[in-house]
Protein backbone atom coordinates (compact mmCIF):
# COMPACT_ATOMS: atom_id res chain seq x y z
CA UNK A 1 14.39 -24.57 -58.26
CA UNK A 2 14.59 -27.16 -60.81
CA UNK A 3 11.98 -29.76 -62.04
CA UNK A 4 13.91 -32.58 -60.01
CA UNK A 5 14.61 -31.10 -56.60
CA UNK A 6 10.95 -29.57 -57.28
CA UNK A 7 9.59 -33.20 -57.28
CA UNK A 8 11.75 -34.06 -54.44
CA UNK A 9 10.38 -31.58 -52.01
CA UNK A 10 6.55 -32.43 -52.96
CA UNK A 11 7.69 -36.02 -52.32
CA UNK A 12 9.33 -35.33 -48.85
CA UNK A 13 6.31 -33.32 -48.02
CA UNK A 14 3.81 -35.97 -49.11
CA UNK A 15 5.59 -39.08 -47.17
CA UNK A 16 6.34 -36.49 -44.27
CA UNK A 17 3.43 -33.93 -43.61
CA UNK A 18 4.99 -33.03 -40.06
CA UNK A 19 8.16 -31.63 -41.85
CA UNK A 20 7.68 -27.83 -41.83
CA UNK A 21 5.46 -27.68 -38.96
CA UNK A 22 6.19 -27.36 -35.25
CA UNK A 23 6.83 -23.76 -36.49
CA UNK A 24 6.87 -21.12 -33.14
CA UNK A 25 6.43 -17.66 -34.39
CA UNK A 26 9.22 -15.65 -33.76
CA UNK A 27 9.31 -13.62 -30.58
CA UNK A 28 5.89 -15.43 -29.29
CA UNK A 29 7.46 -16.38 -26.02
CA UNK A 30 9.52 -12.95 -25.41
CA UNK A 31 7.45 -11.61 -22.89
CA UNK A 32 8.25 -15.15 -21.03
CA UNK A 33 11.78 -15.01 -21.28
CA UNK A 34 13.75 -14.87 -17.60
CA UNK A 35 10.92 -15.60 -15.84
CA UNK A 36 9.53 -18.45 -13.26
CA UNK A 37 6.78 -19.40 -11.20
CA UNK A 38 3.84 -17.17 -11.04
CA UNK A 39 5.50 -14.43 -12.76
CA UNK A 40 5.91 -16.95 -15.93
CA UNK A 41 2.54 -18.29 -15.00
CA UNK A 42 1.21 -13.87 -15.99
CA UNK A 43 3.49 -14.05 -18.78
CA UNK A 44 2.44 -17.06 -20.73
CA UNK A 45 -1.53 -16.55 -20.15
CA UNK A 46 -1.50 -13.22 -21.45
CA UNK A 47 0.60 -14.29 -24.60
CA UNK A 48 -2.17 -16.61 -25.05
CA UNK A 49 -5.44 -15.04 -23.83
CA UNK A 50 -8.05 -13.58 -25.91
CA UNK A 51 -7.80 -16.51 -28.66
CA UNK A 52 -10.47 -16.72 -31.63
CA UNK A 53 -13.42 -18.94 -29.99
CA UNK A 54 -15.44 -20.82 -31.96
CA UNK A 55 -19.06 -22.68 -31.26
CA UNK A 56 -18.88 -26.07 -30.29
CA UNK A 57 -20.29 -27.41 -33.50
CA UNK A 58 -17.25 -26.19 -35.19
CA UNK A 59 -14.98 -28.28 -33.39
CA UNK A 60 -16.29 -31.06 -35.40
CA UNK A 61 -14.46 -29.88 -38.75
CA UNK A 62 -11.50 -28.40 -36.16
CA UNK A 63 -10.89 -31.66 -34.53
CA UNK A 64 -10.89 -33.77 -38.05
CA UNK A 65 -8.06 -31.40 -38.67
CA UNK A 66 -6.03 -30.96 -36.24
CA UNK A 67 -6.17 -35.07 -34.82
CA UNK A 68 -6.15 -36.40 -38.33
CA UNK A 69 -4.73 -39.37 -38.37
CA UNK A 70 -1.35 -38.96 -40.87
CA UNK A 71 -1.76 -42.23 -42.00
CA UNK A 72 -4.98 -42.08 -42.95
CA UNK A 73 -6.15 -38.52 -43.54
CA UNK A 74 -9.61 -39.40 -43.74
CA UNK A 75 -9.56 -40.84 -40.24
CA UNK A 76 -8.75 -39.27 -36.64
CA UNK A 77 -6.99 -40.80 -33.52
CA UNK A 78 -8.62 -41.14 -30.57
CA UNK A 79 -7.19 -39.89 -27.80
CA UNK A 80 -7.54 -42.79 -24.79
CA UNK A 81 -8.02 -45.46 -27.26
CA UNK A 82 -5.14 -44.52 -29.79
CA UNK A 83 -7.95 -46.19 -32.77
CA UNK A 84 -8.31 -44.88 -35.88
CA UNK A 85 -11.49 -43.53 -36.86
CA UNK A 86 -13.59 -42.18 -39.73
CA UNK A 87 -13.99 -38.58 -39.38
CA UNK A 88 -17.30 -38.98 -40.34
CA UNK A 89 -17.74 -41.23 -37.33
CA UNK A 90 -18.73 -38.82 -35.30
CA UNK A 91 -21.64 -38.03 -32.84
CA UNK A 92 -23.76 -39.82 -29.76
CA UNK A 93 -24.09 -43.20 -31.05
CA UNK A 94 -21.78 -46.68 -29.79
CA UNK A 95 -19.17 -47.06 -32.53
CA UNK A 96 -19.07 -42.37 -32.51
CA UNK A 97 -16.22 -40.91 -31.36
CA UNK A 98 -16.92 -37.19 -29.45
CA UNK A 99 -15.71 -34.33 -28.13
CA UNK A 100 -13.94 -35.49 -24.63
CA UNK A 101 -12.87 -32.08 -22.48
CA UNK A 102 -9.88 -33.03 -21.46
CA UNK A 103 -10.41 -30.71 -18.59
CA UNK A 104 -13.19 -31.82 -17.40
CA UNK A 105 -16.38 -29.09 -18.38
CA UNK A 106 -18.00 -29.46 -14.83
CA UNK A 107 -15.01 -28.63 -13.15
CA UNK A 108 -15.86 -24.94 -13.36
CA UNK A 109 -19.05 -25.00 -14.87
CA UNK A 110 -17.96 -24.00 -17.89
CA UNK A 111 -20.08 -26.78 -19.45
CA UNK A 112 -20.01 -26.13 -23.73
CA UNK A 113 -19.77 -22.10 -23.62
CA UNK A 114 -17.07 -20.31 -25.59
CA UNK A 115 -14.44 -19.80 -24.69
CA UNK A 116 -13.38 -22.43 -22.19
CA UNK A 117 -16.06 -24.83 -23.02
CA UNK A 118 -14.73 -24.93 -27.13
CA UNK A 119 -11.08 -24.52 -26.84
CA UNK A 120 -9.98 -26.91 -28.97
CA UNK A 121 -6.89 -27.58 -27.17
CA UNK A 122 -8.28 -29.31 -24.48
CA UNK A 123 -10.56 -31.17 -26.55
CA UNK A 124 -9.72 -34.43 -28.31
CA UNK A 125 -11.72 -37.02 -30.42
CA UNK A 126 -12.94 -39.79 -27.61
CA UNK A 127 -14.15 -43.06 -28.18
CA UNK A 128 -18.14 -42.29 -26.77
CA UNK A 129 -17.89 -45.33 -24.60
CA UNK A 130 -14.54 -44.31 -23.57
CA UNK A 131 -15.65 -41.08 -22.93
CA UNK A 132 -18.14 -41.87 -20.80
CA UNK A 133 -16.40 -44.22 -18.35
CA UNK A 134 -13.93 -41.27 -18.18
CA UNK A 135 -16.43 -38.95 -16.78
CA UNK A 136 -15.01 -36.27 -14.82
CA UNK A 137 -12.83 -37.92 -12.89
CA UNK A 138 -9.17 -36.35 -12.24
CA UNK A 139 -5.91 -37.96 -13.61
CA UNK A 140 -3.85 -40.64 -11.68
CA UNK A 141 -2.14 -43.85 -11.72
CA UNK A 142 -3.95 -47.19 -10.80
CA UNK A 143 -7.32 -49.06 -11.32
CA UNK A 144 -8.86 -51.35 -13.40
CA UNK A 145 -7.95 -51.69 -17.35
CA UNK A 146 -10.65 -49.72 -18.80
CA UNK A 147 -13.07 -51.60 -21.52
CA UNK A 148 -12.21 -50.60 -25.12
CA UNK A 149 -9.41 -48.52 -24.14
CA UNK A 150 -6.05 -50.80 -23.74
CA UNK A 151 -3.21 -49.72 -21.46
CA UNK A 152 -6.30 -46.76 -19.58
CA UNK A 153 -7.15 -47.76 -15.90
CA UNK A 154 -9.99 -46.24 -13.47
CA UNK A 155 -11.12 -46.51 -10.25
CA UNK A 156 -13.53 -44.42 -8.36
CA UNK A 157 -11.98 -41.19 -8.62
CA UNK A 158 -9.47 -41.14 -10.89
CA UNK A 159 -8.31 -42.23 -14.61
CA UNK A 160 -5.34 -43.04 -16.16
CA UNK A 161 -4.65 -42.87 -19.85
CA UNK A 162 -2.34 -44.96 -21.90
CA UNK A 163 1.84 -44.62 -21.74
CA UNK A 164 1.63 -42.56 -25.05
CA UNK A 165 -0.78 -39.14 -24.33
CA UNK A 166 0.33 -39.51 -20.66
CA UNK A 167 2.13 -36.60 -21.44
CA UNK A 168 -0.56 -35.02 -23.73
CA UNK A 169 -3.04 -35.22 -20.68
CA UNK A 170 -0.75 -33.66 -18.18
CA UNK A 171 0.01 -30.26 -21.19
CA UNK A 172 -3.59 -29.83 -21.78
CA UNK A 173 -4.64 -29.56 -18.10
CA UNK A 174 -1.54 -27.29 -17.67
CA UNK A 175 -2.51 -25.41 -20.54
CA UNK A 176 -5.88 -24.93 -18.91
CA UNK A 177 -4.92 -23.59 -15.83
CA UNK A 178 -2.68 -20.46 -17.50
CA UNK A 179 -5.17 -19.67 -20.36
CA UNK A 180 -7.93 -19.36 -17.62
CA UNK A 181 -7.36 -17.10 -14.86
CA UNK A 182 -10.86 -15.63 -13.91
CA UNK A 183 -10.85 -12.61 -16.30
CA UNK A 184 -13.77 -11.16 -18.33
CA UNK A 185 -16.27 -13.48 -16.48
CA UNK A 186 -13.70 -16.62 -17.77
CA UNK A 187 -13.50 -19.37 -14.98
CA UNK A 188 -10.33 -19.29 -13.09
CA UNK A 189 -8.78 -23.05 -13.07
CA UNK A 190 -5.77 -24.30 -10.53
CA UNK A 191 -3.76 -27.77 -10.93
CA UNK A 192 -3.62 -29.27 -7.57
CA UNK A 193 -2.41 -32.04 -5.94
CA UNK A 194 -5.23 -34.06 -5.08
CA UNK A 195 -8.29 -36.02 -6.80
CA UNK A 196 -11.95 -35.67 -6.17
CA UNK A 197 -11.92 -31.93 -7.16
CA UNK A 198 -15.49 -32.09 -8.66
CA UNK A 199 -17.23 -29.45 -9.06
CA UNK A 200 -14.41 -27.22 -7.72
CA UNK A 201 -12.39 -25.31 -10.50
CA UNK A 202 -9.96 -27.11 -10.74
CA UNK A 203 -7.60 -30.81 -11.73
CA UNK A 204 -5.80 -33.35 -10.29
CA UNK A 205 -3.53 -34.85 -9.72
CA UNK A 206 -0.52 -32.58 -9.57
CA UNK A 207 2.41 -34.34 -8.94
CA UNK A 208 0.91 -37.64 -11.43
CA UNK A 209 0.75 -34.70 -13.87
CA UNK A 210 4.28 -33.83 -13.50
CA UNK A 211 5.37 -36.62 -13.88
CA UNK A 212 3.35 -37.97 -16.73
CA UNK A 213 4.69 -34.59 -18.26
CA UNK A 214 8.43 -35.84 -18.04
CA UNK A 215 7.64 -39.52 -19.06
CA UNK A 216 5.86 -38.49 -22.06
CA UNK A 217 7.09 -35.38 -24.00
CA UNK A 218 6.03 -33.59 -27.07
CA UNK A 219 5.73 -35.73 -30.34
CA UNK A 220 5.23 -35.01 -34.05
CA UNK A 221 1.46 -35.71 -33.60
CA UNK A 222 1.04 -33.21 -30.50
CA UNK A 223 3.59 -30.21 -32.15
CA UNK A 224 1.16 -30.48 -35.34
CA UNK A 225 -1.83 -30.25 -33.48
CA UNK A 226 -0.29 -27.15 -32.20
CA UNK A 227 0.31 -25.59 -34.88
CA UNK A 228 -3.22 -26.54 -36.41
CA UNK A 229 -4.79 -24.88 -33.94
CA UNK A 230 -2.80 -21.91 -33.96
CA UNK A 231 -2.41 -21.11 -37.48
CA UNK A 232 -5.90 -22.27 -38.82
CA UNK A 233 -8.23 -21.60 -36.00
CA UNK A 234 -7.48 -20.09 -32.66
CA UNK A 235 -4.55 -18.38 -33.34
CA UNK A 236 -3.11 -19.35 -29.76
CA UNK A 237 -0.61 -21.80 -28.35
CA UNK A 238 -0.39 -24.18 -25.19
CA UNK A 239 3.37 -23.05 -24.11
CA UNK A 240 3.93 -26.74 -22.61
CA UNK A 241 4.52 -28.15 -25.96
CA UNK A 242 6.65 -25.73 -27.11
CA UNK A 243 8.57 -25.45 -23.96
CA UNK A 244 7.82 -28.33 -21.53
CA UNK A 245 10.11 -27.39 -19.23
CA UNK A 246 7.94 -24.13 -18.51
CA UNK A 247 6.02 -27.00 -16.40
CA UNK A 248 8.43 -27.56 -13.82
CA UNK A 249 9.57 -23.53 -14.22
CA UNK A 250 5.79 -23.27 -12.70
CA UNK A 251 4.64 -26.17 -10.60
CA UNK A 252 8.02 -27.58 -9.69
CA UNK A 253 9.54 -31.18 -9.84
CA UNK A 254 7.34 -34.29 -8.92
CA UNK A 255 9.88 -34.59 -5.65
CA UNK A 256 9.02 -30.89 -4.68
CA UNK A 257 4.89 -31.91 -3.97
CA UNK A 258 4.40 -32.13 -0.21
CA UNK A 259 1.60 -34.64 0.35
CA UNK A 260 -0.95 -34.23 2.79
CA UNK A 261 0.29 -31.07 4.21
CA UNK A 262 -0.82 -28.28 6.27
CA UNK A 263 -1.38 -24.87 5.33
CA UNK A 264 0.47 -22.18 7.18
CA UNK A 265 -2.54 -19.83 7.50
CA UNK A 266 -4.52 -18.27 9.94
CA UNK A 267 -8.09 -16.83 9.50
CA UNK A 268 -9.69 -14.85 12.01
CA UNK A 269 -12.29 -13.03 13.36
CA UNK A 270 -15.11 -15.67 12.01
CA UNK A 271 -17.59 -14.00 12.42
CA UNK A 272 -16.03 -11.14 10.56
CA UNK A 273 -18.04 -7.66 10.24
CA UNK A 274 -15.55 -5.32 8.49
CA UNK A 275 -11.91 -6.92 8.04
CA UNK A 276 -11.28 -10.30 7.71
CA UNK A 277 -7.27 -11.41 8.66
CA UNK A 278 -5.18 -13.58 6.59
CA UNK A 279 -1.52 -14.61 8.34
CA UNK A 280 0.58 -16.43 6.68
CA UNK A 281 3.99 -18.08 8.37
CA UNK A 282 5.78 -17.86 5.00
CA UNK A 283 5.70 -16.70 1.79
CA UNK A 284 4.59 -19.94 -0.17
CA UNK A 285 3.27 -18.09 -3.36
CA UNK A 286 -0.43 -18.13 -2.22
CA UNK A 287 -3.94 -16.94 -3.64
CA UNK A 288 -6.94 -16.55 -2.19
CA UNK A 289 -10.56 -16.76 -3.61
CA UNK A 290 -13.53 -15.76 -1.99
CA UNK A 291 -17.15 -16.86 -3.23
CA UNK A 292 -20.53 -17.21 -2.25
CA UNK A 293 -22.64 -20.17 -1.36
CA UNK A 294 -23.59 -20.53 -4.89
CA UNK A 295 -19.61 -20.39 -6.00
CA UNK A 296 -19.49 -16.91 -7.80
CA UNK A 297 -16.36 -15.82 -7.26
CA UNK A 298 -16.22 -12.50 -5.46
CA UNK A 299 -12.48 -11.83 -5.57
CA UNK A 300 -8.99 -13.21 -5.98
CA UNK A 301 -5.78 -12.32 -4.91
CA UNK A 302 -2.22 -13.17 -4.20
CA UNK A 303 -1.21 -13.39 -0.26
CA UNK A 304 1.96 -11.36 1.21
CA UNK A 305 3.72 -12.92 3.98
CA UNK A 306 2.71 -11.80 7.51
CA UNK A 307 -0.79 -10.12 7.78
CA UNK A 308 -3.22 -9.69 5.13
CA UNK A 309 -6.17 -7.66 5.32
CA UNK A 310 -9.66 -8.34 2.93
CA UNK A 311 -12.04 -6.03 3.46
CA UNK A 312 -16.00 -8.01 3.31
CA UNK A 313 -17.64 -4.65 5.03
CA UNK A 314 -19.56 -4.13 1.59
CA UNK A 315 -20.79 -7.81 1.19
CA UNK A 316 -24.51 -8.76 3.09
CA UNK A 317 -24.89 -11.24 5.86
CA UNK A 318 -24.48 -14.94 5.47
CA UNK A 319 -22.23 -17.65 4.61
CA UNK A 320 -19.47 -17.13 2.12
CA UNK A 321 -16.23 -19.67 1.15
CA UNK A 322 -12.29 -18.71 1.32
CA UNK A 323 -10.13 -20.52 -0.69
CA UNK A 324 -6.49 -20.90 0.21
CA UNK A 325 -4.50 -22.53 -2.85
CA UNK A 326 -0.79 -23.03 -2.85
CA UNK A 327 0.00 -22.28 -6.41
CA UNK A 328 3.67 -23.72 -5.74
CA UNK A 329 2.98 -26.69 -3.76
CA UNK A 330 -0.53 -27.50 -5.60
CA UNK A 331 -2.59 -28.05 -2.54
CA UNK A 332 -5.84 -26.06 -1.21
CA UNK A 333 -8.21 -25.91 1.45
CA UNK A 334 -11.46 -23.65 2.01
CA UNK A 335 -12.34 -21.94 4.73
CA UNK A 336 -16.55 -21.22 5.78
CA UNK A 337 -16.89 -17.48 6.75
CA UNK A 338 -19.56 -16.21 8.53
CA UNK A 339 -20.17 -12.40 7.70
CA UNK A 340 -22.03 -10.31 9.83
């Protein structure tokens, strides 16, 4: 290479940092490839499972990295507010930006524990205000324009960030819910189509997420975050900005979402001594979660059509919950059982 073309590249890469990133390493997504629903849902979470954690100080120096601003590298963008901020900025105080789980850490419990608690791709620099009139409320259209955030709306149980991480949002909670599927003591999160899911483990609103998905798709900002995170730090990827049509390969379209629907399950005997029935009219790709009154989750499985059997003879008396969730349709309801 000569001295001019030389000077030419450091140029491009100076006035374009983004150029050269975006890189997917070859072959990552191979174990994906011909697959849909819940057997791409497997696929993807055990190409990215088991990803370096780090403590949740660190994701002080791994946030001023992977949302620094481009325009002003000593500065990050915050996520519902789309300012630019010192990195230095940071911490508890009005005028602070912070650590906003994008997923929201009490749905789960996961609170600030590695891994789920610190994975930096569901965490974003948040205005601390901003951040706090967020909450943990799920995601949906509608409200009232939220105070220091322009073009971000809330009402009682639900927020709605601005037109430009719409789509951002709606990856990270996706993300979420294939990286975490209850192994190794990890919570086990579900998208579903409803809001007020607090403290249950799981996010709304499904079928506002799928759509926010298609509205908004990947840009230069989100690919490089992407590939901050993997190549510096957790050495994982969320799939939905590489591929965002994995999303709809999953969940479906927004048009496929039946709202306010009833289950096609039957539970019986309640009381149950030995073997508890599950009967389902069709086979609508569902799981079932069983936990006790204090929500440790006892087991998990996928249900057949027709006549499923769970066997509770080893578990002691009292009250326990069943979880039905359509992993298709993105709907759930729970079930009391009395055990015997």
């Amino acid at each position: 290479m000569n001295k001019g073309t030389f000077l030419f590249v450091i140029t491009l890469a100076l006035l374009f940092p983004f150029i050269g990133m975006a890189q997917i390493p070859s072959g990552y997504y191979d174990p994906a490839a011909g697959k849909t629903g819940s057997a791409l849902k497997a696929a993807l979470h055990n190409i990215i499972k088991d990803h370096t954690a780090y403590s949740y100080g660190d994701l002080w120096d791994i946030l001023s990295d992977s949302d620094e601003d481009p325009s002003h590298p000593s500065n990050v963008i915050l996520i519902y507010s789309g300012i630019s901020r010192s990195k230095s900025l940071h911490g508890g105080n009005q005028g602070d930006w912070n650590r906003e789980h994008v997923w929201a850490k009490s749905h789960g419990g996961f609170g600030t524990s590695m891994p789920a608690g610190t994975d930096a791709h569901h965490i974003r620099p948040a205005d601390v205000q901003v951040n706090s009139l967020r909450g943990h409320l799920d995601f949906d259209n509608g409200g009232s324009p939220v105070p220091g955030a322009p073009g971000c709306y809330k009402d009682d149980n639900s927020f709605e960030p601005r037109d430009a991480v719409k789509g951002d949002v709606a990856r990270m909670i996706f993300y979420m819910a294939v990286r975490y599927e209850g192994g190794g003591g990890e919570p086990d999160l579900e998208v579903v189509d409803r809001v007020n899911t607090y403290p249950d483990p799981e996010h709304g609103k499904l079928s506002t997420l799928l759509q926010w998905n298609a509205q908004d798709p990947p840009d230069d900002f989100e690919r490089n975050r992407n590939d901050v995170i993997y190549y510096d730090y957790q050495h994982n990827r969320n799939p939905f900005i590489d591929h965002p049509e994995y999303v709809s390969m999953i969940w479906g379209d927004p048009s496929d979402i039946k709202h306010n629907p009833e289950l096609n399950i039957s539970v019986y005997p309640n009381p149950v001594s030995s073997s508890l029935k599950i009967e389902c009219d069709d086979n609508n790709n569902y799981i079932y979660r069983l936990f006790t009154t204090t929500g440790t989750q006892i087991e998990k499985n996928y249900l057949d059509e027709g006549t499923n059997t769970v066997d509770v003879s080893g578990l002691n008396s009292g009250l326990y919950f069943l979880q039905i969730v359509s992993n298709r349709e993105g709907y759930s309801h729970t079930y009391k059982i009395v055990k015997n």
